[in-house]
N, C-alpha and C. Protein backbone atom coordinates (compact mmCIF):
# COMPACT_ATOMS: atom_id res chain seq x y z
N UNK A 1 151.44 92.83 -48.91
CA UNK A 1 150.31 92.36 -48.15
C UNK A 1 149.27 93.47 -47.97
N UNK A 2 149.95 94.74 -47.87
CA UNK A 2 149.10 95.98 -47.39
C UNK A 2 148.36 96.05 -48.49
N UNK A 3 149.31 95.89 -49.54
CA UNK A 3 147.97 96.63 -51.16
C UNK A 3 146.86 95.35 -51.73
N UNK A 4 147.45 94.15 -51.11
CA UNK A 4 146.79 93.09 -51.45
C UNK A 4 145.22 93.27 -50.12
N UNK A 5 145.05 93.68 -49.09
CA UNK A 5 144.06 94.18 -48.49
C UNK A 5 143.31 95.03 -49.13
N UNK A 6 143.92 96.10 -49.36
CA UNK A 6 142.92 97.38 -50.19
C UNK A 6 142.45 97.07 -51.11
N UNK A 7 143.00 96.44 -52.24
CA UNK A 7 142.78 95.88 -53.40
C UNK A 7 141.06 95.02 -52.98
N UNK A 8 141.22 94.31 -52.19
CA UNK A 8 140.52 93.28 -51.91
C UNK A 8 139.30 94.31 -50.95
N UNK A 9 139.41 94.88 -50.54
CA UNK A 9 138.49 95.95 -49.67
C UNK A 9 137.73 96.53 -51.18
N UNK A 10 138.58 97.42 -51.88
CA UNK A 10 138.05 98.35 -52.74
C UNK A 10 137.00 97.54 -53.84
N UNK A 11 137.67 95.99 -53.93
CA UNK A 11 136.55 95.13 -54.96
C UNK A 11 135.60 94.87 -54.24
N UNK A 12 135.32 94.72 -52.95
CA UNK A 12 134.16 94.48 -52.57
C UNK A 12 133.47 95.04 -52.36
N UNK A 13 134.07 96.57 -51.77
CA UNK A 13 133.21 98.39 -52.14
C UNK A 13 132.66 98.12 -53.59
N UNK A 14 133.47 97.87 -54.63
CA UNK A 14 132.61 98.67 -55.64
C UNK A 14 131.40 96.97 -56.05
N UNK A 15 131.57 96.17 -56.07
CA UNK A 15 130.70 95.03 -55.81
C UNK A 15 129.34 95.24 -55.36
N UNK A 16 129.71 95.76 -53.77
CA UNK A 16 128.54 96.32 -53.19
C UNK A 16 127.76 97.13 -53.37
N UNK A 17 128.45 98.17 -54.18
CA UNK A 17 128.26 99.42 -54.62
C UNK A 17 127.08 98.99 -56.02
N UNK A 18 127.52 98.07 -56.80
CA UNK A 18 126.85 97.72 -57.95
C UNK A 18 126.08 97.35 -57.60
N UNK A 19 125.65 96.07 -56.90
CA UNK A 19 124.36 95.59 -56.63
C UNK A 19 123.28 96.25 -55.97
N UNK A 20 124.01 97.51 -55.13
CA UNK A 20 122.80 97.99 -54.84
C UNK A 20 122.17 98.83 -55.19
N UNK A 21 122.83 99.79 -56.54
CA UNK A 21 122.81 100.24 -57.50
C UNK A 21 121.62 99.75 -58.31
N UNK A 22 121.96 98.36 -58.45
CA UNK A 22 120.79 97.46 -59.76
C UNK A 22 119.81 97.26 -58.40
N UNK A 23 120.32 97.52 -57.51
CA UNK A 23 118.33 97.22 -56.96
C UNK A 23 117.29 98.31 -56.49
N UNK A 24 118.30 99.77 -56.78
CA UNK A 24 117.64 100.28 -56.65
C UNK A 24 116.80 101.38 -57.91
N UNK A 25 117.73 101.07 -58.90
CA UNK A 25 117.23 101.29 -60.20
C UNK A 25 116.15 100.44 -60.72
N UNK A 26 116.16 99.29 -60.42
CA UNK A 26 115.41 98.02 -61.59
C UNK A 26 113.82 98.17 -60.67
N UNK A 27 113.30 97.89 -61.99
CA UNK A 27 111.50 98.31 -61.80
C UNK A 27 110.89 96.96 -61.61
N UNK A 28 110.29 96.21 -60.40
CA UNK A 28 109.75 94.98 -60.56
C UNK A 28 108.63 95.20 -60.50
N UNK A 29 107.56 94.37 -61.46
CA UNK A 29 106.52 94.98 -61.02
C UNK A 29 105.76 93.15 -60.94
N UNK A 30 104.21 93.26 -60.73
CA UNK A 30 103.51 91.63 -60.55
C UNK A 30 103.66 91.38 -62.31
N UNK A 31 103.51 92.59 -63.01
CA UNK A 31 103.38 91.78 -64.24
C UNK A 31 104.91 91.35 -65.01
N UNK A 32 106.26 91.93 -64.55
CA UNK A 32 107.38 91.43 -64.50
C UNK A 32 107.37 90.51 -64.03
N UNK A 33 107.27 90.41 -62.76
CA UNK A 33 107.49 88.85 -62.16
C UNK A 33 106.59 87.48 -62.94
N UNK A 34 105.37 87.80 -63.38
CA UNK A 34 104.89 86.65 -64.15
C UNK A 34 105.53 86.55 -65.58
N UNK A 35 106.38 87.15 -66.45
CA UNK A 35 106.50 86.86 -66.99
C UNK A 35 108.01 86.28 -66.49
N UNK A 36 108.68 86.89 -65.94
CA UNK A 36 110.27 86.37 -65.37
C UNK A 36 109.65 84.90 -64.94
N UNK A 37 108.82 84.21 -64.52
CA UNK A 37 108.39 83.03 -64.12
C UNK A 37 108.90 81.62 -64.92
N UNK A 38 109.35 80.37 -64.33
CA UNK A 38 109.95 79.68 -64.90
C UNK A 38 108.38 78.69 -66.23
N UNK A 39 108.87 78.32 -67.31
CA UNK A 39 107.42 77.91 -68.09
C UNK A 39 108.15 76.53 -68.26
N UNK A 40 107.66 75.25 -67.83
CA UNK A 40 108.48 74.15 -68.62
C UNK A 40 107.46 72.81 -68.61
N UNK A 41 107.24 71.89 -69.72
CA UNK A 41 106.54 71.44 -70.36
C UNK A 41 105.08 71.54 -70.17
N UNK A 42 104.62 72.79 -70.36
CA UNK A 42 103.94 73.01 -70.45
C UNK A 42 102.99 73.57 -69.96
N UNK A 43 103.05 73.22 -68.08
CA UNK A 43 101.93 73.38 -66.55
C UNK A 43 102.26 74.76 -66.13
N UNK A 44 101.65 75.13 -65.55
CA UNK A 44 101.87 76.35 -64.65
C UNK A 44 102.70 76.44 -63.84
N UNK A 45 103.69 76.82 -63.60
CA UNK A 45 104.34 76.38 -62.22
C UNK A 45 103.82 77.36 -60.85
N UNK A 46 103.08 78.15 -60.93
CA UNK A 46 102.43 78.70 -59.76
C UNK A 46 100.76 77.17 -59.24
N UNK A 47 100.72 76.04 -60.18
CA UNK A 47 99.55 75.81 -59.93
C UNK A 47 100.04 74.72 -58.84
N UNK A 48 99.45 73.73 -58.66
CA UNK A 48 99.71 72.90 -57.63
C UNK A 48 100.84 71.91 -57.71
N UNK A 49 101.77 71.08 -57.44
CA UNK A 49 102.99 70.73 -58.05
C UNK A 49 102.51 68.86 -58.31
N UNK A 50 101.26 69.02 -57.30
CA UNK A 50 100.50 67.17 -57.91
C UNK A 50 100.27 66.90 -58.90
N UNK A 51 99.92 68.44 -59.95
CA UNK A 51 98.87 67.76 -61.27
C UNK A 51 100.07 66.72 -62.41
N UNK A 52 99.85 65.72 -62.70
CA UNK A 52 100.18 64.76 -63.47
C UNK A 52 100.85 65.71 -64.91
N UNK A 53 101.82 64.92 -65.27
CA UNK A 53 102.39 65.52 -66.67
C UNK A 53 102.88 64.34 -67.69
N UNK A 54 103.22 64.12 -68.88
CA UNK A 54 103.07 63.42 -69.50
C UNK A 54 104.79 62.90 -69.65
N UNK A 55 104.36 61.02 -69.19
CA UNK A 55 105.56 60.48 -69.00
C UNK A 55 106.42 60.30 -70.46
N UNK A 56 105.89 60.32 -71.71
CA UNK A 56 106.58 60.00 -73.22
C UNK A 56 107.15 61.66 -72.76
N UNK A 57 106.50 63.04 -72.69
CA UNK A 57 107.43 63.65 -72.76
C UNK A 57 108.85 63.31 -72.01
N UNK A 58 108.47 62.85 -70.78
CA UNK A 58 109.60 62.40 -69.89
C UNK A 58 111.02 62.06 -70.13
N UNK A 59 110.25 60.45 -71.33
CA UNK A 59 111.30 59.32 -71.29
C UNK A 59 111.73 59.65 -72.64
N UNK A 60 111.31 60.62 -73.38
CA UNK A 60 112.17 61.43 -74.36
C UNK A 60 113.12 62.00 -74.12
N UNK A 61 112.64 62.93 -72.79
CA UNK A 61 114.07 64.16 -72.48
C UNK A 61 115.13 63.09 -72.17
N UNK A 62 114.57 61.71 -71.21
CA UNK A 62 115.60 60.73 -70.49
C UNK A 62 116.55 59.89 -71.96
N UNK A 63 116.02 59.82 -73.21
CA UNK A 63 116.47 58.85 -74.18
C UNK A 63 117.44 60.44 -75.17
N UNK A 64 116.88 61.23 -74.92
CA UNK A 64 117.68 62.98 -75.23
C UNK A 64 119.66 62.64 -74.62
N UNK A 65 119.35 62.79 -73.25
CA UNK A 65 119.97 63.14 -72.93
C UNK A 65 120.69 61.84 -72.54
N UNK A 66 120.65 60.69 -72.94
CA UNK A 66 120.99 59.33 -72.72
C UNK A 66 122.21 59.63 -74.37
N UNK A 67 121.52 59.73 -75.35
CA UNK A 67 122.62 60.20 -76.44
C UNK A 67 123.29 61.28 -76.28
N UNK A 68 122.91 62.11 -76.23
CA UNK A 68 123.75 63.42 -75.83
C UNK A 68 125.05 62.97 -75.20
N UNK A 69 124.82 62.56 -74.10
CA UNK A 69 126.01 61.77 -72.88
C UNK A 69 126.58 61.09 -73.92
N UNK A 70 126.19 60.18 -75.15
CA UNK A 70 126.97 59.14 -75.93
C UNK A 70 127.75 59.98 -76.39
N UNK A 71 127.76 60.96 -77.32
CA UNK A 71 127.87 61.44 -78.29
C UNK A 71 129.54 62.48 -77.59
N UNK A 72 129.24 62.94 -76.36
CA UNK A 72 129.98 63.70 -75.49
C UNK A 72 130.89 62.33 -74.89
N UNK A 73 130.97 61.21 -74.41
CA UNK A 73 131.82 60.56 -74.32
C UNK A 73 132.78 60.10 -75.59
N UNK A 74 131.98 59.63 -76.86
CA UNK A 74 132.85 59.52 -77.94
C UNK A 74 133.69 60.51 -78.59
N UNK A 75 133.23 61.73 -78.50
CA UNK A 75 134.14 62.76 -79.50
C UNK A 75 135.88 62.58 -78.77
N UNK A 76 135.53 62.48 -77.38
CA UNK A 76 137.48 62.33 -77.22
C UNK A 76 137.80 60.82 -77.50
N UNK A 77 136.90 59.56 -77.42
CA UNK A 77 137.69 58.62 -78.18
C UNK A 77 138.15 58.84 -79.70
N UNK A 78 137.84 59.39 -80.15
CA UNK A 78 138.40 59.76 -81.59
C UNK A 78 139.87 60.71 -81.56
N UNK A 79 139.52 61.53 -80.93
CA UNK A 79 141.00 62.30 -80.71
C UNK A 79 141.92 61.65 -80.59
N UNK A 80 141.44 60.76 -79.20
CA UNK A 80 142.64 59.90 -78.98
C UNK A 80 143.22 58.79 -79.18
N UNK A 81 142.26 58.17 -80.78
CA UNK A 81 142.70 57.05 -80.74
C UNK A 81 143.87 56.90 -81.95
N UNK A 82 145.03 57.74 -81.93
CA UNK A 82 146.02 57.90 -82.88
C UNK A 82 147.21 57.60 -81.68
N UNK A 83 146.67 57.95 -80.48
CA UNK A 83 147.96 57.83 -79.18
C UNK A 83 147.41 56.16 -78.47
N UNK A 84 146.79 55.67 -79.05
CA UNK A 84 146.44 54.09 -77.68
C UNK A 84 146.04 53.10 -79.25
N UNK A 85 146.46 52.16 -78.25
CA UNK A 85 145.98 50.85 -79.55
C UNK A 85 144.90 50.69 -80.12
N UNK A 86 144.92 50.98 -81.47
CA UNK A 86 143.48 51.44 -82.16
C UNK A 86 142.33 49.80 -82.02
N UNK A 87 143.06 48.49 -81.84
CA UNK A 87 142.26 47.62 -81.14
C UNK A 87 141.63 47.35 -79.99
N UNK A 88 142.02 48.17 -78.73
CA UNK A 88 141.30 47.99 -77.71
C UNK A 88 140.21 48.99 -77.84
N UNK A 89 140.60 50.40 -78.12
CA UNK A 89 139.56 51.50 -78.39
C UNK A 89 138.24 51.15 -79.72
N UNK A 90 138.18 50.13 -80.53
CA UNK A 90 137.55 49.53 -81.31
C UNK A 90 136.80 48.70 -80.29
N UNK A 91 137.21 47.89 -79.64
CA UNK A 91 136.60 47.39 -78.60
C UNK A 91 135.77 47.55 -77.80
N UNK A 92 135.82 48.74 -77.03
CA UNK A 92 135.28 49.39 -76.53
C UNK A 92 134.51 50.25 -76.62
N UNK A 93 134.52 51.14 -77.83
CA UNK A 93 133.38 51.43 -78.57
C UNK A 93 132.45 50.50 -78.89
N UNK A 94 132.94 49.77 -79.53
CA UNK A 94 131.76 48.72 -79.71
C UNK A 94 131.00 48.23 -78.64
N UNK A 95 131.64 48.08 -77.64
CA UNK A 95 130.81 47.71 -76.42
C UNK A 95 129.95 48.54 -76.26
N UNK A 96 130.20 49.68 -76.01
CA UNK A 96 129.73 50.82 -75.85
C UNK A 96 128.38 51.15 -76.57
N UNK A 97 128.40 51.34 -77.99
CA UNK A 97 127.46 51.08 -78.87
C UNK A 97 126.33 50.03 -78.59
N UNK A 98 126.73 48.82 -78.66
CA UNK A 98 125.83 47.48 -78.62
C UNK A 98 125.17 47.47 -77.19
N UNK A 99 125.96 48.12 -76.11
CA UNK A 99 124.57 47.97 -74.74
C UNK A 99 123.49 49.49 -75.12
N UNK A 100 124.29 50.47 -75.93
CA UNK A 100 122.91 51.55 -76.23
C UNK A 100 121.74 51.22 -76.95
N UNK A 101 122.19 50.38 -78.30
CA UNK A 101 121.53 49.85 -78.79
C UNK A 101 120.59 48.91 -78.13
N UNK A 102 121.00 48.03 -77.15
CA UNK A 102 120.37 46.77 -76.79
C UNK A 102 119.23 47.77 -75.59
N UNK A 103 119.82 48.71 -75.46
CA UNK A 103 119.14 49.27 -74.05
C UNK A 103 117.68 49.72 -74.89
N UNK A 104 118.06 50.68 -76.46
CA UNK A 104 116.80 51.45 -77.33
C UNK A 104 116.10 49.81 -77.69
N UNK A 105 116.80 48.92 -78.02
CA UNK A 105 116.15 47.89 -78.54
C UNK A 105 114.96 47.81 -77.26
N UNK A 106 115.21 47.56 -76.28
CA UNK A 106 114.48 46.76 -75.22
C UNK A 106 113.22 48.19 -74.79
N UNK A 107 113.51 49.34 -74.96
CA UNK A 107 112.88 50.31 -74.81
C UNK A 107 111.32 50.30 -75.95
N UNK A 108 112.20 50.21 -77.22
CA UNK A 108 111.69 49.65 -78.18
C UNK A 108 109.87 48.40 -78.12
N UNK A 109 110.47 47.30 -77.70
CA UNK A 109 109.86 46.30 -76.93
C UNK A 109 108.72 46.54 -76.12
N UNK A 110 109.24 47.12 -75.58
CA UNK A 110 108.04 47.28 -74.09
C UNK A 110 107.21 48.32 -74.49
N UNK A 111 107.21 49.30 -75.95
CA UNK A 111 106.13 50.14 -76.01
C UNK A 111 106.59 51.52 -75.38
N UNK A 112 107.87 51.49 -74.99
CA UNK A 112 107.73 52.98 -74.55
C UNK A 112 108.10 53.92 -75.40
N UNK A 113 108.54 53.96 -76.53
CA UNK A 113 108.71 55.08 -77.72
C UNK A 113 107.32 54.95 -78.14
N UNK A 114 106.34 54.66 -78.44
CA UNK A 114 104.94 54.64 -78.76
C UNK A 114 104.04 55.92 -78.36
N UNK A 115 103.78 56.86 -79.10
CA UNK A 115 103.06 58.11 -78.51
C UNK A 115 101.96 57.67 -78.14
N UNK A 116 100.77 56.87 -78.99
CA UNK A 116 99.49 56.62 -78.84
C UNK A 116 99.47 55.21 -79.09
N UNK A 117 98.27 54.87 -77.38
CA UNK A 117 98.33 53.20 -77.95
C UNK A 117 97.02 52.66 -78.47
């Protein structure tokens, strides 16, 4: 118990020891900090957080990461379909498939993959 204290004392000495180490070495300066600044599609992020941004970029990242999620749920139905009844897992994929599809279909429809109208 005794060495399990020190142990636990001495990691948080040298912990402490590091960080304040890196803060007192590291050089920040205004023109560091603007470039360390977060940049994402495109706006300023120091400018006002109202100005309007463009919804196709939007419902891209949203139709991105709508497959992505597919693609990351199916890789373990494949693994596993040597251990479960290769008819229900057929099944279910397919389900699976046909509402993505029906979902891009209907996306499709309404004009929202359309860059310019």
């Amino acid at each position: 118990m005794l060495l399990m204290t020190i142990l636990s004392i001495m990691a948080a000495t040298l912990s402490i020891a590091i960080m304040m180490m890196c803060t007192l070495i590291s050089k920040t300066s205004k023109k560091d900090r603007e470039s360390m600044s977060p940049f994402e599609c495109g706006f300023d992020p120091k400018s006002s957080a109202r100005t309007p941004f463009s919804v196709q970029f939007f419902l891209i990242a949203v139709l991105f990461l709508i497959f992505d999620i597919e693609i990351a749920i199916m890789l373990p139905v494949i693994m596993t379909m040597k251990l479960s009844l290769s008819k229900t897992w057929m099944i279910t994929i397919m389900m699976f498939i046909i509402i993505l599809i029906m979902g891009l279909y209907h996306e499709w429809n309404n004009g929202v993959l359309e860059w310019a109208k």
